[in-house]
N, C-alpha and C. Protein backbone atom coordinates (compact mmCIF):
# COMPACT_ATOMS: atom_id res chain seq x y z
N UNK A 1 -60.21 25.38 18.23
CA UNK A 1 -60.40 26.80 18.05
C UNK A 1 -61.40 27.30 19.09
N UNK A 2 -61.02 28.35 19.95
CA UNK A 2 -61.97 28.91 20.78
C UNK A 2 -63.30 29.98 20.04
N UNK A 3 -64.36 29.62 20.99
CA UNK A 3 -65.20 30.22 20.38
C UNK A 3 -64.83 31.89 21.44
N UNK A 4 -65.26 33.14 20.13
CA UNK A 4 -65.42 33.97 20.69
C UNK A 4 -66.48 34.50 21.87
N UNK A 5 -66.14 35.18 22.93
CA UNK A 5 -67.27 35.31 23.82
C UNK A 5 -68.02 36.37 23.49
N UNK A 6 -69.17 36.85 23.59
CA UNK A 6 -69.95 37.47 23.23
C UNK A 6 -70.54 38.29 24.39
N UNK A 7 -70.86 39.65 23.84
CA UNK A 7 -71.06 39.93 25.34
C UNK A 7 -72.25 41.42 24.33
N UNK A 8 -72.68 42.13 25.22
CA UNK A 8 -73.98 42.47 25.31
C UNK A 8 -73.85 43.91 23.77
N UNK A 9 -72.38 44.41 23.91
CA UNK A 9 -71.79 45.72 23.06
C UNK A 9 -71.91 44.60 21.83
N UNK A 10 -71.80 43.38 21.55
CA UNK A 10 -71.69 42.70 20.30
C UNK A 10 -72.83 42.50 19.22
N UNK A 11 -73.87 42.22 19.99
CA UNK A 11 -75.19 42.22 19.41
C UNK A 11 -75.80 43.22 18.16
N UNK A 12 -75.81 43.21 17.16
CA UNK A 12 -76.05 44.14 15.94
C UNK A 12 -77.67 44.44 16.22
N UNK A 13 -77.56 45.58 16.02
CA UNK A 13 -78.88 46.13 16.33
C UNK A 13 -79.24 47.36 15.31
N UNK A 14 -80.37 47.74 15.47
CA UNK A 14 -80.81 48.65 14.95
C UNK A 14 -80.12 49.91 14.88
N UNK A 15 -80.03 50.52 15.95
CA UNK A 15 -79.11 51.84 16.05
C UNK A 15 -77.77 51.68 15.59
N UNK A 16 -77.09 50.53 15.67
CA UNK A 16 -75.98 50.25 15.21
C UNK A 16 -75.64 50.52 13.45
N UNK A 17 -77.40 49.82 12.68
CA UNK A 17 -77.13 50.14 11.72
C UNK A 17 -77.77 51.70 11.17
N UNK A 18 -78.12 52.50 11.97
CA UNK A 18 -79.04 53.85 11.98
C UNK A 18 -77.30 54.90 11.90
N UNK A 19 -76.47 54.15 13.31
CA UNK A 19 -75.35 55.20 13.19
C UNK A 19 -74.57 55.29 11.83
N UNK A 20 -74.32 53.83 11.34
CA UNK A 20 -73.52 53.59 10.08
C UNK A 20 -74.15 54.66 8.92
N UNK A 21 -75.98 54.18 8.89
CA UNK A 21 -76.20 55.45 7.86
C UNK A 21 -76.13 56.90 8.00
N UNK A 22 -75.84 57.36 9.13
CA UNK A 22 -76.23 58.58 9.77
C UNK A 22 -74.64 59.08 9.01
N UNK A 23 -73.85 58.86 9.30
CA UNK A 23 -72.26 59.26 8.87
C UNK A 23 -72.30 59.56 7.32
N UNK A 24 -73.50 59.10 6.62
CA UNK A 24 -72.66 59.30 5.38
C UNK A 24 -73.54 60.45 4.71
N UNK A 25 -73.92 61.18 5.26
CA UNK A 25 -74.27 62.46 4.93
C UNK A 25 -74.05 64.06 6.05
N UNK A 26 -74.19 65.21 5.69
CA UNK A 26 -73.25 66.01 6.33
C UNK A 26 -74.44 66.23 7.99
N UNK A 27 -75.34 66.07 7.67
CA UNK A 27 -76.28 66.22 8.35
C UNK A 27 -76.51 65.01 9.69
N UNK A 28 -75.92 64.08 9.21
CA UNK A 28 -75.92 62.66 9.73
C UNK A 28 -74.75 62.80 10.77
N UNK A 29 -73.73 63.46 9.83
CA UNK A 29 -72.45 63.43 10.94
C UNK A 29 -72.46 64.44 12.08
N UNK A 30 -73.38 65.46 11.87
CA UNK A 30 -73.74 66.88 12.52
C UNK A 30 -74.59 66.03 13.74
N UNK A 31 -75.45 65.21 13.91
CA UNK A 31 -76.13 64.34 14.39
C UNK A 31 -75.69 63.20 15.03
N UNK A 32 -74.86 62.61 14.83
CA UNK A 32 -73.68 61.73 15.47
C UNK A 32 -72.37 62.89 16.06
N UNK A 33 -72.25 63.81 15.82
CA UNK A 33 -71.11 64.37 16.58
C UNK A 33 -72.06 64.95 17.84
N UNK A 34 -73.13 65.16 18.07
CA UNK A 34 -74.09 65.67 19.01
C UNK A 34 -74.14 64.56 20.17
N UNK A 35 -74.70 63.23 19.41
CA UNK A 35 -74.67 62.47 20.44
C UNK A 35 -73.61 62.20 21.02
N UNK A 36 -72.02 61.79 20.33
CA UNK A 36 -71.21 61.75 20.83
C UNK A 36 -70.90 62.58 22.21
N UNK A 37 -70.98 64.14 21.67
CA UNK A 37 -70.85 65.26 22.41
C UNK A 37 -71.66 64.76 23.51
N UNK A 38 -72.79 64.10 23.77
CA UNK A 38 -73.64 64.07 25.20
C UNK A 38 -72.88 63.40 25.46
N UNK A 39 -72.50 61.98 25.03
CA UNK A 39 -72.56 60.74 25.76
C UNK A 39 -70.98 61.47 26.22
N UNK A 40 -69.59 61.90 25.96
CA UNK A 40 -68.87 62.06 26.58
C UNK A 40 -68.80 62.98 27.95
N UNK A 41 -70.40 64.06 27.28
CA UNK A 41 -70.66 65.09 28.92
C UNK A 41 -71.22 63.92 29.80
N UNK A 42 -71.68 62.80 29.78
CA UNK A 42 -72.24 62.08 30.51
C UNK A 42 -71.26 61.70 31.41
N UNK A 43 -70.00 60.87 30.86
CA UNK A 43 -68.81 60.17 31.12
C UNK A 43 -68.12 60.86 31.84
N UNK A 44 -67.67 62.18 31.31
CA UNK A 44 -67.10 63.10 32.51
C UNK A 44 -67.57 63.19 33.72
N UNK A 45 -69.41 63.48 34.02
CA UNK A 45 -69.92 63.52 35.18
C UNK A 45 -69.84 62.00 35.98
N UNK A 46 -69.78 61.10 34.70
CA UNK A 46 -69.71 59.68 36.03
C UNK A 46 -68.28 59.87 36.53
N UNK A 47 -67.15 60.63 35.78
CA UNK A 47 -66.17 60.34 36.18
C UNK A 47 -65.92 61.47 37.48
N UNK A 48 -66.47 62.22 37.56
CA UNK A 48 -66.59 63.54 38.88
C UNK A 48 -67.35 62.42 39.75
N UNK A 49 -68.14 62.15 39.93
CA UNK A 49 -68.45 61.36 40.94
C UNK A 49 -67.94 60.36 41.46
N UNK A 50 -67.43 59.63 40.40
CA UNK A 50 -66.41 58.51 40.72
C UNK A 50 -65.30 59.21 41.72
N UNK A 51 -65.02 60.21 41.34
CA UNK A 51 -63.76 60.95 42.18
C UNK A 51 -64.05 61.11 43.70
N UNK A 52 -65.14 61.88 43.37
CA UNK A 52 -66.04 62.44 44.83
C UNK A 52 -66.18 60.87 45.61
N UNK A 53 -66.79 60.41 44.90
CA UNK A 53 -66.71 58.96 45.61
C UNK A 53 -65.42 58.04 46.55
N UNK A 54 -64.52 58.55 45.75
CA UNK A 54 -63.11 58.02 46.18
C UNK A 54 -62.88 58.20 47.15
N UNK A 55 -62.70 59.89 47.04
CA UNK A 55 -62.44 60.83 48.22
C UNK A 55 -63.25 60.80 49.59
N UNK A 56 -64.28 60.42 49.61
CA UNK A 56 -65.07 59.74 50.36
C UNK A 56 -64.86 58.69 51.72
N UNK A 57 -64.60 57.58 50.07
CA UNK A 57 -64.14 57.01 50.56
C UNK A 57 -62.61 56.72 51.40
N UNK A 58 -61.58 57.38 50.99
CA UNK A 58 -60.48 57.54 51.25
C UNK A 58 -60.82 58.49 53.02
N UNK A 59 -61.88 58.87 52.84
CA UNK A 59 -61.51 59.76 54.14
C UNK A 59 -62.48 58.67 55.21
N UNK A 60 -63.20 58.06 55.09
CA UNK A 60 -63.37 57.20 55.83
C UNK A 60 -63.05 55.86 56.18
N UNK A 61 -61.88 55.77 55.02
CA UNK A 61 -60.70 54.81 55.53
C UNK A 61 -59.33 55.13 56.41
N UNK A 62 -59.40 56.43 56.33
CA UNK A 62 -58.83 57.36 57.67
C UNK A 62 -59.64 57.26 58.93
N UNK A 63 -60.94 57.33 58.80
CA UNK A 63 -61.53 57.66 60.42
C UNK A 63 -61.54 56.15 60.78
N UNK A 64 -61.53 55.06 60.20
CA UNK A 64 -61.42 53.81 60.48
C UNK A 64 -59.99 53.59 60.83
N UNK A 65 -59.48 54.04 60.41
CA UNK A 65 -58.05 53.67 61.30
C UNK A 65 -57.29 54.82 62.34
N UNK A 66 -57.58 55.52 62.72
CA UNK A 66 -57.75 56.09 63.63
C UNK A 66 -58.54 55.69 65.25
N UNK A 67 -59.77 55.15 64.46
CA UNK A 67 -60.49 54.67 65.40
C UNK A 67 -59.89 53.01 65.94
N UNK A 68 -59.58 52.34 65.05
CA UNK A 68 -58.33 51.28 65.41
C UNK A 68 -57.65 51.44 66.11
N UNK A 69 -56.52 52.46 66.11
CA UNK A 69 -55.46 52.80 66.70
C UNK A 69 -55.99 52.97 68.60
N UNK A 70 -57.23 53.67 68.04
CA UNK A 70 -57.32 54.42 69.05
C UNK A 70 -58.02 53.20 70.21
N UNK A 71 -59.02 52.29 69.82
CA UNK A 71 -59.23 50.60 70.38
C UNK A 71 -58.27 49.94 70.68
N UNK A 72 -56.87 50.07 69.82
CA UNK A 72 -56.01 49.07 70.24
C UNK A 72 -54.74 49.54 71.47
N UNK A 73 -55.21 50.87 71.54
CA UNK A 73 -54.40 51.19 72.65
C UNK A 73 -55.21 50.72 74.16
N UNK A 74 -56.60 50.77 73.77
CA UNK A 74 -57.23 50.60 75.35
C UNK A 74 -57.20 49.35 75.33
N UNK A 75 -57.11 48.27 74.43
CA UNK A 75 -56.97 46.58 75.12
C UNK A 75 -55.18 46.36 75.31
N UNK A 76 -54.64 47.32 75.00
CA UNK A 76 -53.31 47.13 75.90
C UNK A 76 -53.17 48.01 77.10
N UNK A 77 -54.17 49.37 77.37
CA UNK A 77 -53.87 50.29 78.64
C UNK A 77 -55.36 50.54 78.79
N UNK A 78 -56.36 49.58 79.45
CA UNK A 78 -58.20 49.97 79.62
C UNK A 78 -58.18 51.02 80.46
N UNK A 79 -57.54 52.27 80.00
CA UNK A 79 -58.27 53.22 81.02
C UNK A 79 -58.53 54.65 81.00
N UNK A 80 -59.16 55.32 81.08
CA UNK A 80 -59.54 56.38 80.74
C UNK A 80 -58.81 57.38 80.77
N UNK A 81 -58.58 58.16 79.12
CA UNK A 81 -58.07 59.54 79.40
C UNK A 81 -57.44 60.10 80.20
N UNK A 82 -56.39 60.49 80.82
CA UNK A 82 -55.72 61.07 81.81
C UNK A 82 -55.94 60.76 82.93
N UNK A 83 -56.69 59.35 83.57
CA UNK A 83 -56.93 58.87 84.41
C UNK A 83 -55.57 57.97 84.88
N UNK A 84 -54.80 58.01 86.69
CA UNK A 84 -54.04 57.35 86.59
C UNK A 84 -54.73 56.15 87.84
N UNK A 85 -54.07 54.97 88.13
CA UNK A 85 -54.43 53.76 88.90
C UNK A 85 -54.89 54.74 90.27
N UNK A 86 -55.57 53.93 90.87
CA UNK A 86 -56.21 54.27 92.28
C UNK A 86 -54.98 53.19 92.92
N UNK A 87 -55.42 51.99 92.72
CA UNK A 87 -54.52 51.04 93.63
C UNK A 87 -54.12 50.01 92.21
N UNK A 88 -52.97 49.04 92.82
CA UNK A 88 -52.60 48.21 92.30
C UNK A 88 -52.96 47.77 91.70
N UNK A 89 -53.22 47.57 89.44
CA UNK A 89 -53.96 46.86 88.87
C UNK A 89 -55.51 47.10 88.62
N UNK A 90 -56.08 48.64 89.76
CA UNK A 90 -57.49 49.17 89.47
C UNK A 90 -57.60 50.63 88.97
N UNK A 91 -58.54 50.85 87.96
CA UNK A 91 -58.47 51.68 88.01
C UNK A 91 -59.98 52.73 88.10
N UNK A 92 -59.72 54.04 88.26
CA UNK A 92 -61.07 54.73 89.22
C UNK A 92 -62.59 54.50 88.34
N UNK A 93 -62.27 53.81 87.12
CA UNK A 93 -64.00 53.42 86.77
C UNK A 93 -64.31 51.45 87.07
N UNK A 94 -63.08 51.17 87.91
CA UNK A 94 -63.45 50.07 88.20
C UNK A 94 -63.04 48.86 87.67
N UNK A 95 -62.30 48.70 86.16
CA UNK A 95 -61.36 47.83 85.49
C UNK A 95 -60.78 47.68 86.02
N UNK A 96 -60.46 46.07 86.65
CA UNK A 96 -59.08 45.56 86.91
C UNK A 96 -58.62 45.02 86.11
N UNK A 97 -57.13 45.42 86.17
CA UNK A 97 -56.49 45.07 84.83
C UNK A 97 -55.62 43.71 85.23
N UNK A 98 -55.25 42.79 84.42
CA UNK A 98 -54.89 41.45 84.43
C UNK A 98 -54.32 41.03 82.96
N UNK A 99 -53.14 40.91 82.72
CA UNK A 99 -52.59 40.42 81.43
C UNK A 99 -52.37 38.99 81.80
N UNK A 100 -53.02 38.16 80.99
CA UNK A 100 -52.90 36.99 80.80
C UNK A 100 -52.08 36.22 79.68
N UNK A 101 -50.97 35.66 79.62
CA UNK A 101 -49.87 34.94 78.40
C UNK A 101 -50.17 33.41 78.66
N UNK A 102 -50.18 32.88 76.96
CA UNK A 102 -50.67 31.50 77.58
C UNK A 102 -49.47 31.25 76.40
């Protein structure tokens, strides 16, 4: 038989048994529907940030590949912007270009 794992929400505690008494009067539940009421305004705001966060992130997993694209074109063509060859294999900032296959 496996033992159950235990984890930190399991632990019986004080407030645990404060909420149980709190419910059984009208005043108690008026008092537990309050906290509830925070702790879900809380949850919403982690969850707006979580979003904002995403989005974030999502947009700088765009400028990262962009910026890829944009690296992997110059180790197949090293040369500048609308710049065309001077001579054979050079070009006007001085890269000579050389493809090597092994």
């Amino acid at each position: 038989m496996a033992v159950p794992r235990k984890s930190l929400r399991g632990i019986k505690t004080m407030a645990g048994l404060v909420d149980r008494r709190r419910s059984r009067t009208s005043a108690g539940a008026l008092l537990e529907m309050s906290a509830l009421a925070n702790e879900k305004e809380r949850l919403h705001q982690e969850l707006a940030a979580a979003r904002r966060r995403r989005k974030e992130i999502k947009v700088r997993l765009t400028e990262i590949a962009a910026k890829e694209r944009r690296l992997q074109k110059f180790l197949t063509a090293p040369r500048l912007e609308g710049e065309a060859p001077t001579q054979a294999g050079e070009t006007r900032c001085g890269l000579k270009l050389k493809e090597f296959n092994y």
